[in-house]
N, C-alpha and C. Protein backbone atom coordinates (compact mmCIF):
# COMPACT_ATOMS: atom_id res chain seq x y z
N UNK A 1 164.67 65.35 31.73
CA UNK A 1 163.71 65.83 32.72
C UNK A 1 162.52 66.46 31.96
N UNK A 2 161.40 66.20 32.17
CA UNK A 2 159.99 66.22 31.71
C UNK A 2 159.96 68.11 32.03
N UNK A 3 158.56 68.77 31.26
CA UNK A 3 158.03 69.56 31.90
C UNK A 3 157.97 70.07 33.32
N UNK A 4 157.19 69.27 33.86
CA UNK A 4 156.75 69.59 35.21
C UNK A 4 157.80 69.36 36.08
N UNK A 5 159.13 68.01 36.36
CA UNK A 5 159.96 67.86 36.49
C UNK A 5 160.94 69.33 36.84
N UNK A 6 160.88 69.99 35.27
CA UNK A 6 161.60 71.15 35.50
C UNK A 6 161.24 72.50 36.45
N UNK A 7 159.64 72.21 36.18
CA UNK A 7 159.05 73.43 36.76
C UNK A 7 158.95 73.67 38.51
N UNK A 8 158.98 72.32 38.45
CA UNK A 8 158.99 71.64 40.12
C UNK A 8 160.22 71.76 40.57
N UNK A 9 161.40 72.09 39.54
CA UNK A 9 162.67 71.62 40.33
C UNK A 9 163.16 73.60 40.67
N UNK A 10 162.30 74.87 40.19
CA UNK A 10 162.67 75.74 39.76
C UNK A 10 162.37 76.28 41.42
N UNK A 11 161.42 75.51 41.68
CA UNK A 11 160.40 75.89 43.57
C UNK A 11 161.19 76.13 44.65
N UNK A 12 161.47 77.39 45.22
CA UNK A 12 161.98 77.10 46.47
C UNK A 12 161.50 76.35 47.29
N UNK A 13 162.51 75.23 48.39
CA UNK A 13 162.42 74.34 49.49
C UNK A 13 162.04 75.33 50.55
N UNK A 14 160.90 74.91 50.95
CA UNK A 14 160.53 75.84 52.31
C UNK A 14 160.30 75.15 53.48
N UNK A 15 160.98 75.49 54.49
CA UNK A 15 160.76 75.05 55.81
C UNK A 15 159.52 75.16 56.50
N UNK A 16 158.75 73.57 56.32
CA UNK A 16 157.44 73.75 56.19
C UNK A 16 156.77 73.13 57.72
N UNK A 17 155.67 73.85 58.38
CA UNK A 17 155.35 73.42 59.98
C UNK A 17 154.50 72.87 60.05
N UNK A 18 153.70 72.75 58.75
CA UNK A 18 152.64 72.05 58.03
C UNK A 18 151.73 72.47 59.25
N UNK A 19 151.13 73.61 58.78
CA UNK A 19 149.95 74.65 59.87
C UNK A 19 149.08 74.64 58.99
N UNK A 20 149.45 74.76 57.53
CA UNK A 20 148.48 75.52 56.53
C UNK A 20 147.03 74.30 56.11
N UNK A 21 147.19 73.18 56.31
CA UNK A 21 146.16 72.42 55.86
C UNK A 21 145.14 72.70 55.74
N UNK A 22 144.44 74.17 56.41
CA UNK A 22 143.27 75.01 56.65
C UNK A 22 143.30 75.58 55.21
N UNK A 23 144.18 75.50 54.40
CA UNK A 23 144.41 76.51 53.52
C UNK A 23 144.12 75.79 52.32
N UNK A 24 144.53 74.32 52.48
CA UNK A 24 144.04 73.80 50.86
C UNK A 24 143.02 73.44 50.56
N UNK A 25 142.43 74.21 49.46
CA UNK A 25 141.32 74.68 48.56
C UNK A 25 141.53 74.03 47.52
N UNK A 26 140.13 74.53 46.98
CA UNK A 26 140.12 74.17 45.37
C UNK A 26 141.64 74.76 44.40
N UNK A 27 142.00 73.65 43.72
CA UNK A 27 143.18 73.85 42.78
C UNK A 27 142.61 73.02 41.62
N UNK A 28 142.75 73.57 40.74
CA UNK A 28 142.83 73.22 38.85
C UNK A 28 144.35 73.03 38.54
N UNK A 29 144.60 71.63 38.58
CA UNK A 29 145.81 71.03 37.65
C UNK A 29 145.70 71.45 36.62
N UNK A 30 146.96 71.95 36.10
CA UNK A 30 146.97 71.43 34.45
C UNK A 30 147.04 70.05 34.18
N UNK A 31 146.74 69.68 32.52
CA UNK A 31 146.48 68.50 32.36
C UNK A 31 147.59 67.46 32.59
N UNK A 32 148.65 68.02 33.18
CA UNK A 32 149.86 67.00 32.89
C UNK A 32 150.07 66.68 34.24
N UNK A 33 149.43 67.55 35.50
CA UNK A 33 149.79 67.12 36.50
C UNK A 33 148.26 66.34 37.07
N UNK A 34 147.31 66.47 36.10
CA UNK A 34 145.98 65.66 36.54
C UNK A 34 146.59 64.12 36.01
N UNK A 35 146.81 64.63 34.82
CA UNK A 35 147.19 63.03 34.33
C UNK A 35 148.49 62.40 35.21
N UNK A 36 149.51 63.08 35.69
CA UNK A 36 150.31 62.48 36.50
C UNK A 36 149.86 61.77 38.17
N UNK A 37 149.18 62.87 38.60
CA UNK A 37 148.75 62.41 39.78
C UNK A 37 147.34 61.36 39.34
N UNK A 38 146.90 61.05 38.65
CA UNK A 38 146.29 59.70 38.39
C UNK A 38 146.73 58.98 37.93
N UNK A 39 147.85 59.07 36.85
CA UNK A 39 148.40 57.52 36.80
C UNK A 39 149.24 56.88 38.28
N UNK A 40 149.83 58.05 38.62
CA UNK A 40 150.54 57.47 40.49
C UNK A 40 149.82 57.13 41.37
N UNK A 41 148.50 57.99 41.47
CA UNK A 41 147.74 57.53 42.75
C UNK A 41 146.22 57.25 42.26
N UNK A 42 146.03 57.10 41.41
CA UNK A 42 144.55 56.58 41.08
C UNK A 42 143.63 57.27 41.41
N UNK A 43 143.85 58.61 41.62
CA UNK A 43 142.84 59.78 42.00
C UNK A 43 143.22 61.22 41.23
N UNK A 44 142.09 61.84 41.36
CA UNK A 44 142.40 63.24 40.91
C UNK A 44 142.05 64.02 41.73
N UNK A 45 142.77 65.69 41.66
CA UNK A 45 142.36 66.75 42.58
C UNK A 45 141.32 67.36 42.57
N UNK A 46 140.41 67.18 43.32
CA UNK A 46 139.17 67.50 43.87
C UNK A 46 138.89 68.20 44.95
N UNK A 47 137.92 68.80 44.98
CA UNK A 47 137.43 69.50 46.72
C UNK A 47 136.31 68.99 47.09
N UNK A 48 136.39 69.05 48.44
CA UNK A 48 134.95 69.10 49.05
C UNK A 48 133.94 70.43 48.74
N UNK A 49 132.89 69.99 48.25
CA UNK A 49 132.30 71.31 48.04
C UNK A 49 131.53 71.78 48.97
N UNK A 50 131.60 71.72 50.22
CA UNK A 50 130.81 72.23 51.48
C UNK A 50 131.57 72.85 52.26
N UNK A 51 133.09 71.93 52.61
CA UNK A 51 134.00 73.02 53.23
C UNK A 51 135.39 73.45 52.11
N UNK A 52 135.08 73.36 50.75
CA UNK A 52 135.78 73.56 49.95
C UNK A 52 137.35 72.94 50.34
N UNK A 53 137.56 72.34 51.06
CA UNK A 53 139.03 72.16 51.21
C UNK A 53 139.41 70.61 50.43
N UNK A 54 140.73 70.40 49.90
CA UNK A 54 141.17 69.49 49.19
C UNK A 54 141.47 68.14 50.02
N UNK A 55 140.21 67.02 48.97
CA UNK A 55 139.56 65.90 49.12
C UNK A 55 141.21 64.65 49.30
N UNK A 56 142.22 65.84 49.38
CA UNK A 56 143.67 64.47 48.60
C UNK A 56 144.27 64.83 50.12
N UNK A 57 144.08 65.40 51.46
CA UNK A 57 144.27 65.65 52.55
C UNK A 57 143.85 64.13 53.03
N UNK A 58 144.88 63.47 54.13
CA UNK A 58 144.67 62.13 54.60
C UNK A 58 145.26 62.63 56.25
N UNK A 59 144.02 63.24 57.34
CA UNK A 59 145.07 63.14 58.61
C UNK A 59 145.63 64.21 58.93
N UNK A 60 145.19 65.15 58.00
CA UNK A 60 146.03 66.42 58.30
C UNK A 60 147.31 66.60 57.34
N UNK A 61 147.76 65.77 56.43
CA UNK A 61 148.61 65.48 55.61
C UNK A 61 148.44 65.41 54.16
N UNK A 62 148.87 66.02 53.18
CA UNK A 62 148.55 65.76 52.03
C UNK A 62 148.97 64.59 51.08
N UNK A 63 148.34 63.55 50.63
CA UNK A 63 148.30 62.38 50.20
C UNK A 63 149.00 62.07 49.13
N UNK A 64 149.16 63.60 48.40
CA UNK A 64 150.17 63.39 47.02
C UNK A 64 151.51 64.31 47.33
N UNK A 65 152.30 64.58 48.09
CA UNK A 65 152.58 65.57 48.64
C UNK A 65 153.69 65.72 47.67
N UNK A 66 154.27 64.43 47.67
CA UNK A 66 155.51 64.45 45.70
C UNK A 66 154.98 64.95 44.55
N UNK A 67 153.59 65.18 44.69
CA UNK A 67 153.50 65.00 43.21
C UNK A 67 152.41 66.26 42.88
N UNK A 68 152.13 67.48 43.91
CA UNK A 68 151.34 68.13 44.17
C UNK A 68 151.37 69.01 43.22
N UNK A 69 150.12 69.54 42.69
CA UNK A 69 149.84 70.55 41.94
C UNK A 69 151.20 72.33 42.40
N UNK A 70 151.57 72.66 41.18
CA UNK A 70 152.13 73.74 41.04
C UNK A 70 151.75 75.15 42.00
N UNK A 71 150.25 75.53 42.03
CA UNK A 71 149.95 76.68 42.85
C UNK A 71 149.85 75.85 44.21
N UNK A 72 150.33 74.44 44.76
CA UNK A 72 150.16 74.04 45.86
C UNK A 72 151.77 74.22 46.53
N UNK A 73 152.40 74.21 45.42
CA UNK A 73 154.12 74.45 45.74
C UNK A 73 154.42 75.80 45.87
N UNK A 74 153.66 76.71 45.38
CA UNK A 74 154.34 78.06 45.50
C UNK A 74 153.89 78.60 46.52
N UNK A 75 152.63 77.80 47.53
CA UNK A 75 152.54 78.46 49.19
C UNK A 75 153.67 78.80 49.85
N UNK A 76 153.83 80.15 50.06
CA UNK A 76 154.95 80.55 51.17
C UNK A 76 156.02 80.78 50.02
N UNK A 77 156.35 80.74 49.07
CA UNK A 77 157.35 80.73 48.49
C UNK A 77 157.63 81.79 47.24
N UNK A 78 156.48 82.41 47.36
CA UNK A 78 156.39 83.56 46.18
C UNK A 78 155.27 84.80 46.87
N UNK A 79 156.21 85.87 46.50
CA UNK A 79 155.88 87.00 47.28
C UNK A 79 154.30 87.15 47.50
N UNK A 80 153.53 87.19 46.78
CA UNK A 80 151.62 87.04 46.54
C UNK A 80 150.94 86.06 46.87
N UNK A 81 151.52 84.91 47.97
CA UNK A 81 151.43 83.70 48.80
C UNK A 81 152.30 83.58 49.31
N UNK A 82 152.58 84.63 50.61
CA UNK A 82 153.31 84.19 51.81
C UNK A 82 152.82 83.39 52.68
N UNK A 83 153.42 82.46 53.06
CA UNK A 83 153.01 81.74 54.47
C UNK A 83 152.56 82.65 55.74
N UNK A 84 150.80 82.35 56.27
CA UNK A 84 150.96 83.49 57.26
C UNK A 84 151.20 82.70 58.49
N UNK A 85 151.57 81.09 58.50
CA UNK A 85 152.14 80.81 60.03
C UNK A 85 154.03 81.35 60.18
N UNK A 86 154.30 82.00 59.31
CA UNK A 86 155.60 82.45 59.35
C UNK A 86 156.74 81.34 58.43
N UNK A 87 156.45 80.27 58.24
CA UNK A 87 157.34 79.38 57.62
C UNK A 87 157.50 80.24 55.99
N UNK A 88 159.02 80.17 56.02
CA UNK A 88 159.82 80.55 54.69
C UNK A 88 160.80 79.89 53.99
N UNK A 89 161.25 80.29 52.45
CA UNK A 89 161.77 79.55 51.86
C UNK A 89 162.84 79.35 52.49
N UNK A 90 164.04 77.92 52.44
CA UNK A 90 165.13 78.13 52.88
C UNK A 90 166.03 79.49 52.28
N UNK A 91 166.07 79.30 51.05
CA UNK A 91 167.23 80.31 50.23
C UNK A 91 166.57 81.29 49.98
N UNK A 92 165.01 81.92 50.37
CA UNK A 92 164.69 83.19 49.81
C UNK A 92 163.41 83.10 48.76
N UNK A 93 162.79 83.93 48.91
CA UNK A 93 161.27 83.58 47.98
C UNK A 93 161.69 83.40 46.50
N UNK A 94 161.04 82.98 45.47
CA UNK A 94 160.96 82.85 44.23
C UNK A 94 160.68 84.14 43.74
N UNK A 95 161.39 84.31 42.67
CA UNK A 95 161.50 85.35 41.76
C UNK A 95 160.54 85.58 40.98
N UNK A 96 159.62 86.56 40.61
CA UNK A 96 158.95 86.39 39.74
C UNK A 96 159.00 86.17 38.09
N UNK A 97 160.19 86.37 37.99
CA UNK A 97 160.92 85.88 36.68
C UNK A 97 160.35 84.24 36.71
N UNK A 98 160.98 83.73 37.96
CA UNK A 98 160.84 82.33 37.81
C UNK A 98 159.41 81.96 37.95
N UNK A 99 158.94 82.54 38.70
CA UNK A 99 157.46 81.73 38.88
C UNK A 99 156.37 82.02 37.11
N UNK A 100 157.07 82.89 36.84
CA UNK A 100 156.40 82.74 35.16
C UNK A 100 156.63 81.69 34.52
N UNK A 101 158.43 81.53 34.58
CA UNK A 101 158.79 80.60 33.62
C UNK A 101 157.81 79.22 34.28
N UNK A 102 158.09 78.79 35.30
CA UNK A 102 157.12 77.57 36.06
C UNK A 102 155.94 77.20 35.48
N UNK A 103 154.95 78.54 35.46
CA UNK A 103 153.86 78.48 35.37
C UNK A 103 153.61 78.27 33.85
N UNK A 104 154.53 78.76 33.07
CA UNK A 104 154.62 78.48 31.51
C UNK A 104 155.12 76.93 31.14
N UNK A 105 155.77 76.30 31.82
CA UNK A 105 156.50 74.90 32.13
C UNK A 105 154.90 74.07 31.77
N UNK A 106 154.48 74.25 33.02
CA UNK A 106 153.64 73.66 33.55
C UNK A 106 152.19 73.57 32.89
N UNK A 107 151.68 74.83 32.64
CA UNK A 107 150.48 75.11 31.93
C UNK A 107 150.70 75.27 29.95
N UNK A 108 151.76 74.74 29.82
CA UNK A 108 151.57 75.21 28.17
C UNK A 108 151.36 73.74 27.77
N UNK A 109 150.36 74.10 27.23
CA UNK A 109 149.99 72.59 26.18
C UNK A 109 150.47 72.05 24.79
């Protein structure tokens, strides 16, 4: 299991009502998940820069939703990004122990 693989697998599953689409913004991949989500989908993460919200939204739905940037997984799931339509993790927010290790997974080059 790869990097990101691991870091992705560390995420609490959250019971999601998919309300938040208002919410995705500008996000900076690290390079492993820019380069992943372009070799899978032939695009990279971008915003609109007028209503700032993320250009990878199709419908109200997010277009890479397997393969989504790291601070896009920890919505609702780590205490300093709670979900404010109320949706929570199944088993309980992420630890901040863990969301370091993740973020070290993920961002170390």
């Amino acid at each position: 299991m790869n990097r990101l693989d691991r870091a992705y697998a560390m995420v609490p599953v959250i019971e999601c009502r998919g309300l938040c689409v208002d919410s995705c913004g500008p996000v900076i991949p690290s390079t492993a998940e820019a380069e992943r989500i372009a070799r899978r989908h032939h695009t990279e993460v971008d915003f609109n820069r007028t209503t700032y919200s993320c250009t990878l939204l199709k419908d109200g739905q997010c277009s890479i939703y397997a393969d989504r940037p790291l601070l896009c997984r920890l919505w609702g799931v780590v205490p300093k990004m709670p979900c404010v339509f109320g949706c929570s993790p199944i088993r309980g927010m992420m630890s901040a122990k863990d969301e370091h290790k993740a973020w070290k997974l993920v961002y170390a080059e």
